[in-house]
PDB file of N, CA and C in Angstrom:
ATOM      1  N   UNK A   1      13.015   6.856 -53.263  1.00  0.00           N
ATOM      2  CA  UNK A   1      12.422   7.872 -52.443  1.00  0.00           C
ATOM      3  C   UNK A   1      11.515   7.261 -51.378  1.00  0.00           C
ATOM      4  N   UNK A   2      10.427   6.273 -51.485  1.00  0.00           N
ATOM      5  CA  UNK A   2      10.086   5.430 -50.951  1.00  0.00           C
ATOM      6  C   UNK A   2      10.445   4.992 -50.058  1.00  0.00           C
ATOM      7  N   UNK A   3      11.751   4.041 -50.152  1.00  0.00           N
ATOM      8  CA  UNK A   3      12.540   3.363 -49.023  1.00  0.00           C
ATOM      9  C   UNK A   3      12.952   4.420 -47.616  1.00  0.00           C
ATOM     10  N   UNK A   4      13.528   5.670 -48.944  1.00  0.00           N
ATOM     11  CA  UNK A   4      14.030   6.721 -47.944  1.00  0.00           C
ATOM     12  C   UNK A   4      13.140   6.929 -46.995  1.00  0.00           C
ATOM     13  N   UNK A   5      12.043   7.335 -47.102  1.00  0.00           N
ATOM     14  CA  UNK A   5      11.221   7.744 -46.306  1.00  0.00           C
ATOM     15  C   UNK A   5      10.283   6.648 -45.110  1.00  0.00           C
ATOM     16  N   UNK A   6      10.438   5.087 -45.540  1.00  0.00           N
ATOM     17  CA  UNK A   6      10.310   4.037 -44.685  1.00  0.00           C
ATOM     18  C   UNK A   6      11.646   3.980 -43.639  1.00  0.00           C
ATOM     19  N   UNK A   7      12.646   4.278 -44.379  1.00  0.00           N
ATOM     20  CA  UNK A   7      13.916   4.488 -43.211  1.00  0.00           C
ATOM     21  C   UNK A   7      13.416   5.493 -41.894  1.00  0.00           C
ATOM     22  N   UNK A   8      13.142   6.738 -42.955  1.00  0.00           N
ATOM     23  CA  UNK A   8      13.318   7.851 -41.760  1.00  0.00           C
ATOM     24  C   UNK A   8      12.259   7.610 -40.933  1.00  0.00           C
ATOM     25  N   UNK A   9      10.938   7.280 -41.643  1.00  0.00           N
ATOM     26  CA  UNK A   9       9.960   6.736 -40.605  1.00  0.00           C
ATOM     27  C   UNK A   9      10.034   5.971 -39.574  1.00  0.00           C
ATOM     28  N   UNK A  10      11.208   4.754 -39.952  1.00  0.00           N
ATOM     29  CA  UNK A  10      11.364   3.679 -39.031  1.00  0.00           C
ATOM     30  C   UNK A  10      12.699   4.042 -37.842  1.00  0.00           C
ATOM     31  N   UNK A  11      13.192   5.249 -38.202  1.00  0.00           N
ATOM     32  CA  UNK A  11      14.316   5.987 -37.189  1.00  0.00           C
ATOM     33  C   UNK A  11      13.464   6.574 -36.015  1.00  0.00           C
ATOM     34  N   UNK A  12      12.428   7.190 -36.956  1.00  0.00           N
ATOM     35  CA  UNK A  12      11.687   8.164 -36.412  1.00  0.00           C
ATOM     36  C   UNK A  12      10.521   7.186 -34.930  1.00  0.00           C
ATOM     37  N   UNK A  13      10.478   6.370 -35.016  1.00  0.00           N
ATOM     38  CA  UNK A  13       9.823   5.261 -33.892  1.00  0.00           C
ATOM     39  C   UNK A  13      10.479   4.876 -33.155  1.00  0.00           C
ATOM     40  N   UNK A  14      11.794   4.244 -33.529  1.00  0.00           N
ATOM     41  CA  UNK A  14      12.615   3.677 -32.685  1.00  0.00           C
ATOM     42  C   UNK A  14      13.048   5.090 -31.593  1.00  0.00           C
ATOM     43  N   UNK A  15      13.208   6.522 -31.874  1.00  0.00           N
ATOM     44  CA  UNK A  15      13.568   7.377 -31.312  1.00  0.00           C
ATOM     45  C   UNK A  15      12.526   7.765 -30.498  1.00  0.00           C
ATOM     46  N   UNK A  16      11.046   7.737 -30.992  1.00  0.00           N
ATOM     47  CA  UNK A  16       9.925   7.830 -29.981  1.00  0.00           C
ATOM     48  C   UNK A  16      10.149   6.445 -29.049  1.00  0.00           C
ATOM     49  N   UNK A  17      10.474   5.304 -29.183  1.00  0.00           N
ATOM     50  CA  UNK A  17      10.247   4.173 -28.175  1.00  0.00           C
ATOM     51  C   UNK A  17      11.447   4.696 -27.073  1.00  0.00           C
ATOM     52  N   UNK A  18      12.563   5.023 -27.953  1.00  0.00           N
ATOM     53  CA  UNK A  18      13.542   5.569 -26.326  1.00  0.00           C
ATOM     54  C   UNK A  18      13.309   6.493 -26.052  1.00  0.00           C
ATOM     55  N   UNK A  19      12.491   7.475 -26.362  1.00  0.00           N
ATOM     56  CA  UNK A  19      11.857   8.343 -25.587  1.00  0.00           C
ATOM     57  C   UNK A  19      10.787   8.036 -24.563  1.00  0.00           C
ATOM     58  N   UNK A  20       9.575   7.477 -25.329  1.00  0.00           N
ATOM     59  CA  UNK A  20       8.844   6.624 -23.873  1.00  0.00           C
ATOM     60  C   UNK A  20       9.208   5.672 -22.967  1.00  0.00           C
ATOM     61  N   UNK A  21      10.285   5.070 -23.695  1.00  0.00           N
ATOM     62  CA  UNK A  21      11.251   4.423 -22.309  1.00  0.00           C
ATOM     63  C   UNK A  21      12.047   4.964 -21.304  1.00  0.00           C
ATOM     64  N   UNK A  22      12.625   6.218 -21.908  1.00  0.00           N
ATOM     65  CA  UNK A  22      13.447   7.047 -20.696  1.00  0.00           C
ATOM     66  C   UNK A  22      12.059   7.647 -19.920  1.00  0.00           C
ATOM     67  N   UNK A  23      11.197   7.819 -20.538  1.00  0.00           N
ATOM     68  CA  UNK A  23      10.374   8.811 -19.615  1.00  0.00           C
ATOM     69  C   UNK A  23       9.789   7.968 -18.555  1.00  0.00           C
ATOM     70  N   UNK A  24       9.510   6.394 -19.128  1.00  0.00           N
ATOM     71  CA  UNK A  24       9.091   5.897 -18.194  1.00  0.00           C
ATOM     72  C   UNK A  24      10.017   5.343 -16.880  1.00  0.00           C
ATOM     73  N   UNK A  25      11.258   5.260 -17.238  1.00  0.00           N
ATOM     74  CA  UNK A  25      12.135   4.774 -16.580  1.00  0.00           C
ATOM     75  C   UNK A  25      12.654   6.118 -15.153  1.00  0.00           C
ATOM     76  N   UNK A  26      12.157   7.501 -15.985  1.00  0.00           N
ATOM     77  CA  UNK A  26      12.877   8.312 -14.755  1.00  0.00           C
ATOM     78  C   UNK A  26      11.409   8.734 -14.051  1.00  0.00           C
ATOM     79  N   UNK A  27      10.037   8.405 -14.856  1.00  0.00           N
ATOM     80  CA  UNK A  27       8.854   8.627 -13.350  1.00  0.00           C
ATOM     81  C   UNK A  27       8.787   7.435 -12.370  1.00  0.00           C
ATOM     82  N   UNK A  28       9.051   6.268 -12.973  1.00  0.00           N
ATOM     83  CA  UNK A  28       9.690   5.076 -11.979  1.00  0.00           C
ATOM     84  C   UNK A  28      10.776   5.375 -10.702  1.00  0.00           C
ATOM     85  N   UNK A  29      11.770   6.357 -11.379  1.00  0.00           N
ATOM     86  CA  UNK A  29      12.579   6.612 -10.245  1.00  0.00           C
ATOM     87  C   UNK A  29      11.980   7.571  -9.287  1.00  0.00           C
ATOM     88  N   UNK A  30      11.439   8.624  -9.646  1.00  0.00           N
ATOM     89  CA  UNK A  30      11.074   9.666  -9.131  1.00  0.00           C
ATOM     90  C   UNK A  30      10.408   9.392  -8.016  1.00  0.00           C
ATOM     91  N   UNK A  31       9.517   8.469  -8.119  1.00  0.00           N
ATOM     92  CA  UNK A  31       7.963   7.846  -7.472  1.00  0.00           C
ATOM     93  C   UNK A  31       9.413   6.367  -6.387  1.00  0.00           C
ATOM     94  N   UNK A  32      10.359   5.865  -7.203  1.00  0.00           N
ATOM     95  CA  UNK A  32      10.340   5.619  -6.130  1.00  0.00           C
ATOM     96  C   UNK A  32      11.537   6.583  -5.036  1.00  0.00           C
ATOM     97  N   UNK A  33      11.928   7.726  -5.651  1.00  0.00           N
ATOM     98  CA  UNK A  33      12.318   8.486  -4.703  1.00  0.00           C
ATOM     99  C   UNK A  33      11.560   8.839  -3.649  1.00  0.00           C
ATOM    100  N   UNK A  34      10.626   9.385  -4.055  1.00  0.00           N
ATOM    101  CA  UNK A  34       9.408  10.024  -3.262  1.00  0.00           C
ATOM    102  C   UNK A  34       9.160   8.870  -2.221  1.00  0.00           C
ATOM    103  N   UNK A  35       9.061   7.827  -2.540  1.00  0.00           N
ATOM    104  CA  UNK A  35       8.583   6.853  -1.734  1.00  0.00           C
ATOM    105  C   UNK A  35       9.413   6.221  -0.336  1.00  0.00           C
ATOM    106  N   UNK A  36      10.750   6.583  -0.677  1.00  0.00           N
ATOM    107  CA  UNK A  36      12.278   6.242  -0.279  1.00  0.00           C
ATOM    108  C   UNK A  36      12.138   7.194   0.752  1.00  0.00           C
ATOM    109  N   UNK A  37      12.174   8.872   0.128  1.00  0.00           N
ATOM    110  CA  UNK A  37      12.241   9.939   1.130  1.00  0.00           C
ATOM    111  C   UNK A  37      11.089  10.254   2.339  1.00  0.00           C
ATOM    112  N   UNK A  38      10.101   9.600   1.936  1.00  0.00           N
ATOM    113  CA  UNK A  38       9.156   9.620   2.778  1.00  0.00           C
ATOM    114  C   UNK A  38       8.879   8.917   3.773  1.00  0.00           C
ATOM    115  N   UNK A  39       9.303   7.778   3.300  1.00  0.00           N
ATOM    116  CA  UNK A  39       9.254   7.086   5.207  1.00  0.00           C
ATOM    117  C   UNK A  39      10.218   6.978   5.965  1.00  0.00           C
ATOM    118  N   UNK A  40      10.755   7.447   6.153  1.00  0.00           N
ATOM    119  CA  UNK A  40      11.076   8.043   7.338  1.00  0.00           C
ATOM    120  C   UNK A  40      10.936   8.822   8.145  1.00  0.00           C
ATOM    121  N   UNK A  41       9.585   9.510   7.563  1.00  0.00           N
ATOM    122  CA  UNK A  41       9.096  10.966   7.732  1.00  0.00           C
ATOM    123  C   UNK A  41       7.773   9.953   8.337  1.00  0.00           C
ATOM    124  N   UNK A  42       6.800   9.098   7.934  1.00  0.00           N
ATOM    125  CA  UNK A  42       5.837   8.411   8.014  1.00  0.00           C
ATOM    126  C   UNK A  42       6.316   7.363   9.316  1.00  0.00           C
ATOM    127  N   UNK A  43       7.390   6.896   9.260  1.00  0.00           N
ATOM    128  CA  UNK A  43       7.693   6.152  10.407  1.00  0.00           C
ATOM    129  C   UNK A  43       7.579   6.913  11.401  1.00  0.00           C
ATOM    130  N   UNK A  44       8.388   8.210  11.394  1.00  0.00           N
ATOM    131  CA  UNK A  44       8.129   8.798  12.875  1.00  0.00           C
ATOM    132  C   UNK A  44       6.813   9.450  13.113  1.00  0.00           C
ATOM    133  N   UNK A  45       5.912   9.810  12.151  1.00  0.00           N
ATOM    134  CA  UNK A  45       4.314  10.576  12.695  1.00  0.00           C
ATOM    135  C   UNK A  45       3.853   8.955  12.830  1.00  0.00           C
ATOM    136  N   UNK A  46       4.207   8.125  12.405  1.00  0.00           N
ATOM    137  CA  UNK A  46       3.463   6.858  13.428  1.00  0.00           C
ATOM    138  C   UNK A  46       4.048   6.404  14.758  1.00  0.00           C
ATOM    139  N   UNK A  47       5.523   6.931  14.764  1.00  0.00           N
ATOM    140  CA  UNK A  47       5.859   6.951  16.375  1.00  0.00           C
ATOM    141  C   UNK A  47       5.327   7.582  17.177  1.00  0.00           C
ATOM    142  N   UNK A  48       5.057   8.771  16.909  1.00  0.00           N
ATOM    143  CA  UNK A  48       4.397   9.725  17.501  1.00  0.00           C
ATOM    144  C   UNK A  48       2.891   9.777  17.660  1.00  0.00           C
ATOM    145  N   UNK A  49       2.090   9.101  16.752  1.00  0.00           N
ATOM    146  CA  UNK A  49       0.671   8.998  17.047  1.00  0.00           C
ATOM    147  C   UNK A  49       0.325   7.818  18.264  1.00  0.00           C
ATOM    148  N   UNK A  50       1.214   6.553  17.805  1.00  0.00           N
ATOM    149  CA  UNK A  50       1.112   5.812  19.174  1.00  0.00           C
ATOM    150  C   UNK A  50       1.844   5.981  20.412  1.00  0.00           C
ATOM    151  N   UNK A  51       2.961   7.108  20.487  1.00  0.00           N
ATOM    152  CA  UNK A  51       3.544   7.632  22.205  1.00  0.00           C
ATOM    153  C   UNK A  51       1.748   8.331  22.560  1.00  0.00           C
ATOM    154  N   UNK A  52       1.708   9.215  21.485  1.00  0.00           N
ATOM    155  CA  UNK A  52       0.577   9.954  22.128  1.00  0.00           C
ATOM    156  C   UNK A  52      -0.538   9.327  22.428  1.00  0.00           C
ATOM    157  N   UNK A  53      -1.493   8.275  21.644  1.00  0.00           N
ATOM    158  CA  UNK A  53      -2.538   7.380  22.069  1.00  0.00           C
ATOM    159  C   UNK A  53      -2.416   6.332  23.404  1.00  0.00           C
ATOM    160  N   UNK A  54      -0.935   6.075  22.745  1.00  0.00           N
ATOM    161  CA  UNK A  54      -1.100   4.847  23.961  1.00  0.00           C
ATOM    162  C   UNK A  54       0.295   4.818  24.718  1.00  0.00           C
ATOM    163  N   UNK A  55       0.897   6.033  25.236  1.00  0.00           N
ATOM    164  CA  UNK A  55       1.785   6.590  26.174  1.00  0.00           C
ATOM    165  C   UNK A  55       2.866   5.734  25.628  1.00  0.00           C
ATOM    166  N   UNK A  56       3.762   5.240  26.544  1.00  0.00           N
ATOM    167  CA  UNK A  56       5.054   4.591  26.295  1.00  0.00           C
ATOM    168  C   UNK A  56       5.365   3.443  25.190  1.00  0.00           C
ATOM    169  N   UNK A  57       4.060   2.478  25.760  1.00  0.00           N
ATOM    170  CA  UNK A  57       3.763   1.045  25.506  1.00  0.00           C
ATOM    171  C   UNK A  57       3.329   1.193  23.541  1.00  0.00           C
ATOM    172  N   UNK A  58       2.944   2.464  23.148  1.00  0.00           N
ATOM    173  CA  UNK A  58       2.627   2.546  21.874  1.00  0.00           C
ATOM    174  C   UNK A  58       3.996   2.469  21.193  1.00  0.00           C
ATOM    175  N   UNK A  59       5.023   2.567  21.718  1.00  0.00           N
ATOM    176  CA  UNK A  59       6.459   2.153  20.504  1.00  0.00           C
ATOM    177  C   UNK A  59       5.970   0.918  20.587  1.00  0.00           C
ATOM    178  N   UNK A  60       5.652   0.136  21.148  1.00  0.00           N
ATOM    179  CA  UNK A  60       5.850  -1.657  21.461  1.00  0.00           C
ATOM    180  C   UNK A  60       4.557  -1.966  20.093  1.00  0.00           C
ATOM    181  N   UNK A  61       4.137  -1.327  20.859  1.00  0.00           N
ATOM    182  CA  UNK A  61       2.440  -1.745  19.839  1.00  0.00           C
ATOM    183  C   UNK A  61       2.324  -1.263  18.397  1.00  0.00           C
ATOM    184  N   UNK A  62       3.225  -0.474  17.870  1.00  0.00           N
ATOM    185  CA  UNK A  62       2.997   0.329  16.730  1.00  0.00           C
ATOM    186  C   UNK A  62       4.260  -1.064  15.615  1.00  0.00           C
ATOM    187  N   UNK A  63       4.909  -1.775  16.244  1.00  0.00           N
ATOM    188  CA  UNK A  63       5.644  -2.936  15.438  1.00  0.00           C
ATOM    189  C   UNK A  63       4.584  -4.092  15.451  1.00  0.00           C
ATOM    190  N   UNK A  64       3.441  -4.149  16.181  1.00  0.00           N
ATOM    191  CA  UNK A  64       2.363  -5.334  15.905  1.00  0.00           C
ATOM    192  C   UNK A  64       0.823  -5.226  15.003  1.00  0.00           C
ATOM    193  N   UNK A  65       0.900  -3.647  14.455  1.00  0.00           N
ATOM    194  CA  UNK A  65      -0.200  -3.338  13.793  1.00  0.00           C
ATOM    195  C   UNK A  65       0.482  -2.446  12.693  1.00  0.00           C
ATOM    196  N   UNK A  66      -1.083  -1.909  11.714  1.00  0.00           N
ATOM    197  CA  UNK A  66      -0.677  -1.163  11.415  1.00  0.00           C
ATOM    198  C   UNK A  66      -1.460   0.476  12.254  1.00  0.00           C
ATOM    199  N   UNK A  67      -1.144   1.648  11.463  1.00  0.00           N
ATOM    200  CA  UNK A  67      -1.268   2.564  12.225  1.00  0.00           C
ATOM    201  C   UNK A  67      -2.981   2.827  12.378  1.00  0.00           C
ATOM    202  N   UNK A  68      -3.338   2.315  11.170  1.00  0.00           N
ATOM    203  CA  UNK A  68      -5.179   2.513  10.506  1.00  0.00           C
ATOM    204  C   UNK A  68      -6.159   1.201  11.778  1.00  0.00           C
ATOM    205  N   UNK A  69      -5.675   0.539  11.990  1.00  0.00           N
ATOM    206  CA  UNK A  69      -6.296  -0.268  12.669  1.00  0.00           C
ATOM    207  C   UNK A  69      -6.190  -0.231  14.349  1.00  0.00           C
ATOM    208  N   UNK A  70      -4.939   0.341  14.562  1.00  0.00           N
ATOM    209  CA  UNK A  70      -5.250   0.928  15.735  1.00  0.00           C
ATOM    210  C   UNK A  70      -5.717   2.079  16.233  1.00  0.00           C
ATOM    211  N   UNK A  71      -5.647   2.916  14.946  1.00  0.00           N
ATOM    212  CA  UNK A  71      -6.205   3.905  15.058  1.00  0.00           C
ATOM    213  C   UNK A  71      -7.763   4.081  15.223  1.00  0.00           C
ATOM    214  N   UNK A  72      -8.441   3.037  14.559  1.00  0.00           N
ATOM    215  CA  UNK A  72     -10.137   2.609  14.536  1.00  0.00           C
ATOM    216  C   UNK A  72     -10.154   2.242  15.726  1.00  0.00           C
ATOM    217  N   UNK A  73      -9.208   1.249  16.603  1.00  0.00           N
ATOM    218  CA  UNK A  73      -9.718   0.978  17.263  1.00  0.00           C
ATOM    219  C   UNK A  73      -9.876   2.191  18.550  1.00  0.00           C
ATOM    220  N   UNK A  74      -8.665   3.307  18.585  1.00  0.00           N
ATOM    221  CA  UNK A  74      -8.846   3.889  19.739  1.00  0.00           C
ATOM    222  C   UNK A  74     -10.384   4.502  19.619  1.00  0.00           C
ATOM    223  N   UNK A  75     -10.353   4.978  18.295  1.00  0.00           N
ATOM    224  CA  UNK A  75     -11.730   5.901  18.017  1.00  0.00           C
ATOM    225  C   UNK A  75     -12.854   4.713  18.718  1.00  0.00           C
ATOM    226  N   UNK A  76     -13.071   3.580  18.248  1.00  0.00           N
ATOM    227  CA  UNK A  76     -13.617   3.069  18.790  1.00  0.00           C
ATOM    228  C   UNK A  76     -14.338   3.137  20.357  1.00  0.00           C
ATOM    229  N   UNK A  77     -12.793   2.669  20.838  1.00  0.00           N
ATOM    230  CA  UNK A  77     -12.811   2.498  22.630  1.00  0.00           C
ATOM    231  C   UNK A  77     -13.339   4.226  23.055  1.00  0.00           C
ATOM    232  N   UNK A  78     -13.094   4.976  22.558  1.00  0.00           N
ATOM    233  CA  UNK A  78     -13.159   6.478  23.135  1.00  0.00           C
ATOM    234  C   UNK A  78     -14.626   6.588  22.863  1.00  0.00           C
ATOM    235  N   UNK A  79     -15.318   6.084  21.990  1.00  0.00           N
ATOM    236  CA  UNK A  79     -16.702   6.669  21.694  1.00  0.00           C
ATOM    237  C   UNK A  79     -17.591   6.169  22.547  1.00  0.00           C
ATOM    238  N   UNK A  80     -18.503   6.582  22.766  1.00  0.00           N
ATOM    239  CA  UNK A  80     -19.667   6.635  23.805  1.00  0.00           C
ATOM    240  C   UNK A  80     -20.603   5.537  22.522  1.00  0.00           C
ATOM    241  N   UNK A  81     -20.786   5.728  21.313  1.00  0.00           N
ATOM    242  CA  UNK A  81     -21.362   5.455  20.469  1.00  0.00           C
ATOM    243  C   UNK A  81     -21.622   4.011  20.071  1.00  0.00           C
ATOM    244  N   UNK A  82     -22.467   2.814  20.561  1.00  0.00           N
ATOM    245  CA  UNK A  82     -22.593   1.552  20.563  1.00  0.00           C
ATOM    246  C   UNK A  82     -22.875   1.101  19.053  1.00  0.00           C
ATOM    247  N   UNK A  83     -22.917   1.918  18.230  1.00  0.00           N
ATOM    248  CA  UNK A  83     -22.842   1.806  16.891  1.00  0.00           C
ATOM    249  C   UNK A  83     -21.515   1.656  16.382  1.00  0.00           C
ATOM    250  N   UNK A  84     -20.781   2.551  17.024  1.00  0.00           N
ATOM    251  CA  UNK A  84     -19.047   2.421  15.787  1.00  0.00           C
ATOM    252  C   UNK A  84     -19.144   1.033  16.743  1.00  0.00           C
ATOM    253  N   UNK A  85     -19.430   0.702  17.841  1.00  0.00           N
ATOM    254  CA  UNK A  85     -18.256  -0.522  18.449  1.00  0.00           C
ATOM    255  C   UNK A  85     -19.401  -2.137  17.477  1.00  0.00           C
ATOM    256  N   UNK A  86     -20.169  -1.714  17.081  1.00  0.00           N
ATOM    257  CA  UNK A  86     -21.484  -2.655  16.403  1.00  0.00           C
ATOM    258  C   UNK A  86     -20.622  -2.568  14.929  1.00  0.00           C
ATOM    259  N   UNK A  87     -20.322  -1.793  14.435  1.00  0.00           N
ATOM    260  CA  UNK A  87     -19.700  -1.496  12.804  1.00  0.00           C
ATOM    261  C   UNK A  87     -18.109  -1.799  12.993  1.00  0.00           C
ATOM    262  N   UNK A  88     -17.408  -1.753  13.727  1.00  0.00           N
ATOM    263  CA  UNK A  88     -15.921  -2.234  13.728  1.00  0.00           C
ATOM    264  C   UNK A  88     -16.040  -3.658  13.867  1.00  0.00           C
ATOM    265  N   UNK A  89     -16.830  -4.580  14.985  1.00  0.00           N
ATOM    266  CA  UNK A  89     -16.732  -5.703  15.173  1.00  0.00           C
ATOM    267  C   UNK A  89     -17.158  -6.354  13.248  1.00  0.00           C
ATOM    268  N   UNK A  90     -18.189  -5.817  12.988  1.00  0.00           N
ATOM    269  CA  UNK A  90     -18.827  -6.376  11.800  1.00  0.00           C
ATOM    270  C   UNK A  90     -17.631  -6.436  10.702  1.00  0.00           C
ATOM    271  N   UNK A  91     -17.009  -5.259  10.482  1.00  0.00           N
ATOM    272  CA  UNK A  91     -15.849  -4.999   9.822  1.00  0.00           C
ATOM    273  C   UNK A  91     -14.329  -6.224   9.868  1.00  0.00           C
ATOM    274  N   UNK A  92     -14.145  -6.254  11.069  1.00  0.00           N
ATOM    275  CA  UNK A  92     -13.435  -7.135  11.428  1.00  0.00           C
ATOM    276  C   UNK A  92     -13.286  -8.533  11.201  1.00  0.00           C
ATOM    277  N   UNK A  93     -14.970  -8.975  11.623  1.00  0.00           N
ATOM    278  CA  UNK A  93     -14.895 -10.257  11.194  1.00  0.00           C
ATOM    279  C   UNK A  93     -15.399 -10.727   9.531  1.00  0.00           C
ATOM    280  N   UNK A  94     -15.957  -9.456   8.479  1.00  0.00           N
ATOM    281  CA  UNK A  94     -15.860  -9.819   6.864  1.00  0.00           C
ATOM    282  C   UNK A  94     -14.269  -9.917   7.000  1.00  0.00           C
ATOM    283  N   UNK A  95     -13.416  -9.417   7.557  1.00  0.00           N
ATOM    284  CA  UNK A  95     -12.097  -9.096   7.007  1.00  0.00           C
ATOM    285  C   UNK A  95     -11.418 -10.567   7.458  1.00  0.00           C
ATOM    286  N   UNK A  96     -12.006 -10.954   8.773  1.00  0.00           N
ATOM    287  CA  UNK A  96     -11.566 -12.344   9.095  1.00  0.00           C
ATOM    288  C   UNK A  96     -11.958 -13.518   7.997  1.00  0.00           C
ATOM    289  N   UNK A  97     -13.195 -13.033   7.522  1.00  0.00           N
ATOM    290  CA  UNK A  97     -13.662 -14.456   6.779  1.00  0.00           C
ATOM    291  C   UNK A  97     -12.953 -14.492   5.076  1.00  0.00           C
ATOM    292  N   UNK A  98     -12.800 -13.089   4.833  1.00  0.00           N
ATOM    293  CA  UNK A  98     -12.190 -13.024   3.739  1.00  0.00           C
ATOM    294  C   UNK A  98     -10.964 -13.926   3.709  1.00  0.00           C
ATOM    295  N   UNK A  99     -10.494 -13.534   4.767  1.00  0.00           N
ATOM    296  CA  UNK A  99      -8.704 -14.365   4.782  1.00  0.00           C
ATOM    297  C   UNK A  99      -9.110 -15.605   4.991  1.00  0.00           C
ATOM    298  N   UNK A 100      -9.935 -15.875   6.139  1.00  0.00           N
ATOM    299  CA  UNK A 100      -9.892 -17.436   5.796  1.00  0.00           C
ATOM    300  C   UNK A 100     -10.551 -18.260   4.178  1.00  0.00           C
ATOM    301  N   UNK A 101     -11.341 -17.258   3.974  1.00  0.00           N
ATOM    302  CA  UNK A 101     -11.427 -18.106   2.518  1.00  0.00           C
ATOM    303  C   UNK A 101     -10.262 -18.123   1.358  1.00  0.00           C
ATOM    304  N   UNK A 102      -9.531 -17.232   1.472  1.00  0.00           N
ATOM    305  CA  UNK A 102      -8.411 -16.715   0.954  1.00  0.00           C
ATOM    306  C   UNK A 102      -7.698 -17.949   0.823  1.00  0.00           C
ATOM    307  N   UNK A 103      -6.906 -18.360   2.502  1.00  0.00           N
ATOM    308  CA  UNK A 103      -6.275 -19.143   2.807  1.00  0.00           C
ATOM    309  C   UNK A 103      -6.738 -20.366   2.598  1.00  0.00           C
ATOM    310  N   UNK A 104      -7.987 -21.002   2.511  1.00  0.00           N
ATOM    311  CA  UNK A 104      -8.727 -22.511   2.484  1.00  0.00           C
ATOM    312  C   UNK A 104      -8.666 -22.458   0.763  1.00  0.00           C
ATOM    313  N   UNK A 105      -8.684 -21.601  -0.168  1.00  0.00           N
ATOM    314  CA  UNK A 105      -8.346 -21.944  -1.789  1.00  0.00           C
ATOM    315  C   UNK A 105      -6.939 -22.024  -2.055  1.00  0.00           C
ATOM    316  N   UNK A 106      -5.990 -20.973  -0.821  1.00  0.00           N
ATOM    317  CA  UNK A 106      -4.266 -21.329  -1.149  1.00  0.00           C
ATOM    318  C   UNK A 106      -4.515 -22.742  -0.551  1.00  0.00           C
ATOM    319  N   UNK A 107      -5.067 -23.672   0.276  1.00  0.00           N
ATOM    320  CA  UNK A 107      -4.845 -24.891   0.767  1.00  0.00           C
ATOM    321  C   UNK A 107      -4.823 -25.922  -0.679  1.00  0.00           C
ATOM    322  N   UNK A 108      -6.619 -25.467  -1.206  1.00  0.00           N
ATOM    323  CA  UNK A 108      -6.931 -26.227  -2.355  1.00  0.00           C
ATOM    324  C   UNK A 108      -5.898 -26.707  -3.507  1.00  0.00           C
ATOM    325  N   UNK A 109      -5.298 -25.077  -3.614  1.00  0.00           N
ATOM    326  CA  UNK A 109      -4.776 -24.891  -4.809  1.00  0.00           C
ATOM    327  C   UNK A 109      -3.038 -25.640  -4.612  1.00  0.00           C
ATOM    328  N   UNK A 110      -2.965 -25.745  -3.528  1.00  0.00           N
ATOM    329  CA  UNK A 110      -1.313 -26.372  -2.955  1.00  0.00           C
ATOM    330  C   UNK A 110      -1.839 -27.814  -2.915  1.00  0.00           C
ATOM    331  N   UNK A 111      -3.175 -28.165  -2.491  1.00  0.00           N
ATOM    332  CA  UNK A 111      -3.123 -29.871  -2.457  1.00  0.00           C
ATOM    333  C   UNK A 111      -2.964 -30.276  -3.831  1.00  0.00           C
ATOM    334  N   UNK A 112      -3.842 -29.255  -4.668  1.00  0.00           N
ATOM    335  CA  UNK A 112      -4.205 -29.719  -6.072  1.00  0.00           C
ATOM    336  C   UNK A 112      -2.737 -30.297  -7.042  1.00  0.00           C
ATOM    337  N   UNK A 113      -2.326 -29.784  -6.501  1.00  0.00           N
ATOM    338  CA  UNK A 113      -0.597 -30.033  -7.494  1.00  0.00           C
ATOM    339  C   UNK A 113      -0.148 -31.126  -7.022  1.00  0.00           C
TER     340      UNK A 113
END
């Protein structure tokens, strides 16, 4: 009776594990459906935010950035406000120094070998 019931117990898991495996396997798909169907939808409101910011020349410019950084910057250039253009520069260059430290430990870590 014992055994019996270590069996059914041990059926009874293996049937929960392919259950949390299918479930995980079809929100994996789902998410990356969602993700699939959507840009193309995201590509063009970023075509369209740079025709409109920066007339023609924004198709050209919207393949050399992304949309968030040019987007700071128009806000930037448009503001009267010597503060955002004081807080973007500052922004810019932590973001510069980050990468270069980034890049000077990938150096380390490539000589080291």
């Amino acid at each position: 009776m014992a055994a019996n019931h270590k069996a059914i117990q041990k059926m009874a898991e293996a049937a929960l594990a392919v259950i949390s495996y299918t479930t995980e396997a079809v929100d994996e798909a789902l998410a990356l459906y969602g993700a699939v169907t959507r840009a193309p939808f995201k590509m063009l409101e970023s075509l369209a935010f740079f025709e409109l910011m920066y007339g023609p020349s924004g198709i050209f410019i919207s393949i050399f950035g992304s949309r968030d950084v040019w987007q700071m910057q128009m806000q930037v250039l448009s503001s009267l406000d010597d503060a955002d253009a004081i807080n973007f520069k500052k922004s810019i260059q932590q973001e510069s120094s980050i990468i270069a430290v980034a890049v000077s430990m990938g150096n380390l870590h490539f000589k080291a070998q």
